[in-house]
N, C-alpha and C. Protein backbone atom coordinates (compact mmCIF):
# COMPACT_ATOMS: atom_id res chain seq x y z
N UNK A 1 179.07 -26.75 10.65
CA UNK A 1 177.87 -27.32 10.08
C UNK A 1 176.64 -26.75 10.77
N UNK A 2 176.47 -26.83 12.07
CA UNK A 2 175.99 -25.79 13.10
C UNK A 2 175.26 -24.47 12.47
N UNK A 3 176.30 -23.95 12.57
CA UNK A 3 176.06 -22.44 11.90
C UNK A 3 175.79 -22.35 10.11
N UNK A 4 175.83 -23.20 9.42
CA UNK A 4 175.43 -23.44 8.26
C UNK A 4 173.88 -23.74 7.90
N UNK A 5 173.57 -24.60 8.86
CA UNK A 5 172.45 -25.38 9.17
C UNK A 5 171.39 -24.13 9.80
N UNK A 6 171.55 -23.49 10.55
CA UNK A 6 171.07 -22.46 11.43
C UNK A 6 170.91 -21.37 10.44
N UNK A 7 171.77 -21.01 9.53
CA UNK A 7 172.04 -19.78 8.84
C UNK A 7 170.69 -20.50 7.49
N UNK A 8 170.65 -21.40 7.32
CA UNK A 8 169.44 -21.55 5.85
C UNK A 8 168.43 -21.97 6.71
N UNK A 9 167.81 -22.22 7.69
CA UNK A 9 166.62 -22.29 8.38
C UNK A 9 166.15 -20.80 8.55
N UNK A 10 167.19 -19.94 8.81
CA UNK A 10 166.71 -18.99 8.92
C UNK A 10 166.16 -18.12 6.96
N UNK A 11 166.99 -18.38 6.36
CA UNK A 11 167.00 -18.12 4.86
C UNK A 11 165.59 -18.66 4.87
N UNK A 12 165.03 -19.58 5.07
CA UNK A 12 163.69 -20.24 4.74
C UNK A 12 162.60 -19.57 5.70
N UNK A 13 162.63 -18.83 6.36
CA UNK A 13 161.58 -17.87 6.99
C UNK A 13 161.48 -18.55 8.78
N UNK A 14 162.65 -19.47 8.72
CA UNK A 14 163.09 -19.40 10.13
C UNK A 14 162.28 -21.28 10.93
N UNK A 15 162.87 -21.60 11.84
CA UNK A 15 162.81 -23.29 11.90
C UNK A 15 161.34 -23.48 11.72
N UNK A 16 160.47 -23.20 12.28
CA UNK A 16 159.27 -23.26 12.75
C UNK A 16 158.29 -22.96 11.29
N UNK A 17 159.03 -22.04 10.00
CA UNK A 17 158.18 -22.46 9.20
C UNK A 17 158.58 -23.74 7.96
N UNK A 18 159.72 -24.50 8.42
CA UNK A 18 160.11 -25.04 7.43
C UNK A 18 159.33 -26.64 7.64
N UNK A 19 159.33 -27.10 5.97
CA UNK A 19 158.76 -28.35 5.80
C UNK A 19 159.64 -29.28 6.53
N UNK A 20 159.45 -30.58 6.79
CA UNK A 20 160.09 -31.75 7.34
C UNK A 20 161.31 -31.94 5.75
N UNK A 21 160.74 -31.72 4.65
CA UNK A 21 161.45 -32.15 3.44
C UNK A 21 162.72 -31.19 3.54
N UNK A 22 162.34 -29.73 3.43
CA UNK A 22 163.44 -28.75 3.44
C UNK A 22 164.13 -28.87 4.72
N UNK A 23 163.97 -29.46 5.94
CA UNK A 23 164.66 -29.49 7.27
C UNK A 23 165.73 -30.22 6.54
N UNK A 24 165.50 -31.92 5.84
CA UNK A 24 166.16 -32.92 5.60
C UNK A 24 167.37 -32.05 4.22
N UNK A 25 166.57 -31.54 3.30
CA UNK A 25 167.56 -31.16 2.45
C UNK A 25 168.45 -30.19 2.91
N UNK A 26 168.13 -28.93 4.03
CA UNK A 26 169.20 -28.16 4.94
C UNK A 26 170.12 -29.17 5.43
N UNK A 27 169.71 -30.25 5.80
CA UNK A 27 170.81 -30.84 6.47
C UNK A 27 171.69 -31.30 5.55
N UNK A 28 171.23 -31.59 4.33
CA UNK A 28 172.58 -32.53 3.61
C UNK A 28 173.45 -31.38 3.05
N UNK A 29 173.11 -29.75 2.84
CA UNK A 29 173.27 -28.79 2.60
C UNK A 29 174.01 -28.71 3.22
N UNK A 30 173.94 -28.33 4.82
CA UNK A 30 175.05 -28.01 5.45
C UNK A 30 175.91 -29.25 5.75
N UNK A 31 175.86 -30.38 5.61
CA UNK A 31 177.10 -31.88 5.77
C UNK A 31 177.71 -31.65 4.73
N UNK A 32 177.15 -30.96 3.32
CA UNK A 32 178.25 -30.92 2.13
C UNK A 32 178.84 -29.38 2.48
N UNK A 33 178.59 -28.52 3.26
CA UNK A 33 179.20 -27.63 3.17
C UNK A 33 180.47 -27.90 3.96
N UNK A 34 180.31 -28.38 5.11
CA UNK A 34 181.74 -29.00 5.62
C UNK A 34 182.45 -29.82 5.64
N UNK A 35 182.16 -30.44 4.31
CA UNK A 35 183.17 -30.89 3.60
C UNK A 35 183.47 -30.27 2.63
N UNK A 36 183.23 -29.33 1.51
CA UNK A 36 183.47 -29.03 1.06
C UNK A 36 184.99 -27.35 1.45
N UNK A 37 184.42 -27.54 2.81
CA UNK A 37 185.57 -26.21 3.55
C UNK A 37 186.93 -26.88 4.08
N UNK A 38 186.27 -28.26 4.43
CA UNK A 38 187.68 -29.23 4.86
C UNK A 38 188.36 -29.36 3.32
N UNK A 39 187.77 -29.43 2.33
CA UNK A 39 188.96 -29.84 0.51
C UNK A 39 189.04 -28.37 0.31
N UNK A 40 188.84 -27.19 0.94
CA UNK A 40 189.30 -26.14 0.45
C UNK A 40 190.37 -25.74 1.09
N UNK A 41 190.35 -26.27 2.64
CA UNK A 41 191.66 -26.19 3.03
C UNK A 41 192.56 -26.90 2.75
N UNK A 42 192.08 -27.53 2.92
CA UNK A 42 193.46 -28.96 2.08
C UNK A 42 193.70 -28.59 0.77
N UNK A 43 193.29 -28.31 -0.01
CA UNK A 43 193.24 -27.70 -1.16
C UNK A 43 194.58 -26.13 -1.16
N UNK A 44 193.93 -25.63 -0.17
CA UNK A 44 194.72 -23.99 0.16
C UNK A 44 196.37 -24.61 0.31
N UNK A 45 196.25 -25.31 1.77
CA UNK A 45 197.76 -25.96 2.24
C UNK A 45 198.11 -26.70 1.55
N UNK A 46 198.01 -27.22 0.43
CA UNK A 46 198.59 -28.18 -0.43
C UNK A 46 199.50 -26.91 -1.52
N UNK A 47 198.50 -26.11 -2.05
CA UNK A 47 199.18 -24.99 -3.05
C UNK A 47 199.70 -23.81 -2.09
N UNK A 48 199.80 -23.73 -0.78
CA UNK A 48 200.50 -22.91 -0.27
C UNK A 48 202.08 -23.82 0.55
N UNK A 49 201.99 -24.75 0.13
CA UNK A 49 203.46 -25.53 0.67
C UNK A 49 204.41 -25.56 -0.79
N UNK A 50 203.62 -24.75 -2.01
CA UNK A 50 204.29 -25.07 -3.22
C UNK A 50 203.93 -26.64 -4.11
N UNK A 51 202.88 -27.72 -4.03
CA UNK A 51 202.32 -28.48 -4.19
C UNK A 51 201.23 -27.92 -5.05
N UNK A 52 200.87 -29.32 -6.10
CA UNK A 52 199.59 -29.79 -6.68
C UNK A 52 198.64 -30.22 -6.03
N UNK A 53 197.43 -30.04 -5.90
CA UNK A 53 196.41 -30.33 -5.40
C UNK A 53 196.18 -32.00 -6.01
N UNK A 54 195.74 -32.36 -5.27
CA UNK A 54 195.54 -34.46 -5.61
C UNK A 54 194.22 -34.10 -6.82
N UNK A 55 194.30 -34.63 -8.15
CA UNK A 55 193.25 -34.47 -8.94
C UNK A 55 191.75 -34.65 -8.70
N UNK A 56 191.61 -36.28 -7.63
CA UNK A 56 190.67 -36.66 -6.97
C UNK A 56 190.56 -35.94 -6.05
N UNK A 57 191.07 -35.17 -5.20
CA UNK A 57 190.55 -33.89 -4.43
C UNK A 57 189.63 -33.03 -5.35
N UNK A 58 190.37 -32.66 -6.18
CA UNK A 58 189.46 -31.33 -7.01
C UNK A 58 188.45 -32.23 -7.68
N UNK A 59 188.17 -33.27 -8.20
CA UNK A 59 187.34 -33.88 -9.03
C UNK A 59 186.07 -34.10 -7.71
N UNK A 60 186.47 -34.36 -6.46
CA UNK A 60 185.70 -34.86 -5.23
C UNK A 60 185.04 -33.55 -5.28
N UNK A 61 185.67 -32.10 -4.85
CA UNK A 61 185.24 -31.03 -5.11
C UNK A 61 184.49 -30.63 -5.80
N UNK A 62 184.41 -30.63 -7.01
CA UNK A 62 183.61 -30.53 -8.30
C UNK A 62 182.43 -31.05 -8.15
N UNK A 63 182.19 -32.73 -7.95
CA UNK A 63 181.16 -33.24 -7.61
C UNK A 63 180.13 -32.62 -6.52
N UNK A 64 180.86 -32.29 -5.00
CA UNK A 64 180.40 -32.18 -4.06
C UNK A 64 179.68 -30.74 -4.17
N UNK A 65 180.19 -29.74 -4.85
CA UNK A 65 179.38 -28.37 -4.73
C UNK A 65 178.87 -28.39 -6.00
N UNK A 66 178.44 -29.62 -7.14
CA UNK A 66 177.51 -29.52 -8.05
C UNK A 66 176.09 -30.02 -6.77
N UNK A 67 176.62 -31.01 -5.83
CA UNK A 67 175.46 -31.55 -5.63
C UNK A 67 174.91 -30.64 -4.50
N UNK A 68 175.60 -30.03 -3.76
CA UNK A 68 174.94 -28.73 -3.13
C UNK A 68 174.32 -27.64 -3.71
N UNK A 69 174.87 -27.18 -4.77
CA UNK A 69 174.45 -26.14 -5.80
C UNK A 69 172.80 -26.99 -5.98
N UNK A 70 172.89 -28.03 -6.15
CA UNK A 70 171.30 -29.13 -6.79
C UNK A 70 170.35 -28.68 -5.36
N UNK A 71 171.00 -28.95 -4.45
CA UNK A 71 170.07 -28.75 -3.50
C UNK A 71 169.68 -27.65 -2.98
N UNK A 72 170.65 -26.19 -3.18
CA UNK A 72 170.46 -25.03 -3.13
C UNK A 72 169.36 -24.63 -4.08
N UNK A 73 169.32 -24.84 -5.36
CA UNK A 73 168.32 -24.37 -5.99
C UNK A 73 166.72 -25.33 -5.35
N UNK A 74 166.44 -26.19 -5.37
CA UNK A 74 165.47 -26.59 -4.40
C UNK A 74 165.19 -25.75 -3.39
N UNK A 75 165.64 -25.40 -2.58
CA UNK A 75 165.14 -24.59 -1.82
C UNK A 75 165.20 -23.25 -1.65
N UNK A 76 165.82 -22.82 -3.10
CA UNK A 76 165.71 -21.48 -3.62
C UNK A 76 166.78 -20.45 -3.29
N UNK A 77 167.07 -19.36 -4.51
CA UNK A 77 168.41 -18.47 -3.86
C UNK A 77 167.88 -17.08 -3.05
N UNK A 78 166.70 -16.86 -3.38
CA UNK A 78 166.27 -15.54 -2.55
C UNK A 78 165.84 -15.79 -1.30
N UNK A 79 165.93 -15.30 0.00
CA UNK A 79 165.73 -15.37 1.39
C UNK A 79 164.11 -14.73 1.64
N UNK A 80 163.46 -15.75 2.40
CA UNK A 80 162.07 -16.12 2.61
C UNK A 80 161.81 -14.95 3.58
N UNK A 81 161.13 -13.81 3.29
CA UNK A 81 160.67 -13.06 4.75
C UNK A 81 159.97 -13.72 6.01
N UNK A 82 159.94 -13.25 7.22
CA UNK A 82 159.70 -13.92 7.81
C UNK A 82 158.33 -12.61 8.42
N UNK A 83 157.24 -12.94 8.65
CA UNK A 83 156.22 -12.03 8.99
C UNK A 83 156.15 -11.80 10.29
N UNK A 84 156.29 -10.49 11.06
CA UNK A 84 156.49 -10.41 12.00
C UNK A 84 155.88 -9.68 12.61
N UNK A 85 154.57 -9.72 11.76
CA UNK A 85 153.48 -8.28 11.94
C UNK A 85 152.50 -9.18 12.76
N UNK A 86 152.32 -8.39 14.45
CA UNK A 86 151.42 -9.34 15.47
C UNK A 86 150.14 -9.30 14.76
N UNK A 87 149.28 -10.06 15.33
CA UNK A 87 147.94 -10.44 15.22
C UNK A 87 147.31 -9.01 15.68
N UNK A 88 145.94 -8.94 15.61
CA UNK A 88 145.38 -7.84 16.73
C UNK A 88 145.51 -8.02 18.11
N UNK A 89 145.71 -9.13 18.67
CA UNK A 89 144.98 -9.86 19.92
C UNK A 89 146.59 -9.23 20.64
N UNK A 90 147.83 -9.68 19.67
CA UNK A 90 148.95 -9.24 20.20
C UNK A 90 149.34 -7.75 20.67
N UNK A 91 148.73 -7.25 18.97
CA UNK A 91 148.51 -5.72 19.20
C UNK A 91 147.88 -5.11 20.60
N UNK A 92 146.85 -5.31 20.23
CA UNK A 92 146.10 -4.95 21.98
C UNK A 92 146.45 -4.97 22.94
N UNK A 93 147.17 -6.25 22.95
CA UNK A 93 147.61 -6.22 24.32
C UNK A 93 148.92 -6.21 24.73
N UNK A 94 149.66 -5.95 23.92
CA UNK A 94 150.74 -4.86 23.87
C UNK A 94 150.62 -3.34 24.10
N UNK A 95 149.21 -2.94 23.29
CA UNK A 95 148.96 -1.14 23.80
C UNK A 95 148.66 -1.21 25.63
N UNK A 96 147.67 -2.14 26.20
CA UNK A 96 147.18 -2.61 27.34
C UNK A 96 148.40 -2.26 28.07
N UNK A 97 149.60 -3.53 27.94
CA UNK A 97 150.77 -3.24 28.90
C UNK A 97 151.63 -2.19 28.57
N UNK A 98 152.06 -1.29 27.90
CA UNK A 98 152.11 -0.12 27.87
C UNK A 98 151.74 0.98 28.48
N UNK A 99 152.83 1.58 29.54
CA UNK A 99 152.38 3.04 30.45
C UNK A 99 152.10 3.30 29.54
N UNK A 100 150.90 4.63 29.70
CA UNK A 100 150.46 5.37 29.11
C UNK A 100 151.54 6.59 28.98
């Protein structure tokens, strides 16, 4: 969840430019993503022991990455650049500490 959470802050142009709203919707983003990896394994080991998957598993499934998919589009599918071009003040004084 960690690394889920970390990985779309950065998608959004990184922690420091995101709203308090998009912090809250990353988070439910990444809580449905790990659950949704825990019913895929269970899901996997159920049809790899030769088993049916529990219907309410896949129906739980279904639900859970419609409602992530809802919140993915909210905060959009293309990745936010992040501007990384210094100020002058930075510039300068970056040439400053610089051997010549």
């Amino acid at each position: 969840m960690r690394d889920t959470h970390a990985a779309l802050l950065t998608h959004l142009g990184g922690a420091d430019m995101v709203s308090e709203t998009q912090r809250m919707t990353v988070r439910r983003i990444a809580a449905l993503e790990a659950e949704l990896v825990y019913l895929e394994d269970k899901i996997a080991r159920c049809c790899a022991d030769g088993g049916e998957p529990e219907s309410s598993d896949l129906e739980l499934y279904g639900r859970l990455a419609n409602g992530q998919r809802r919140h993915l589009e909210v905060i959009g599918w293309k990745r936010v650049p992040r501007d990384v071009t210094p100020t002058l003040d930075q510039y300068l004084a970056q040439q400053t500490e610089s051997p010549a």
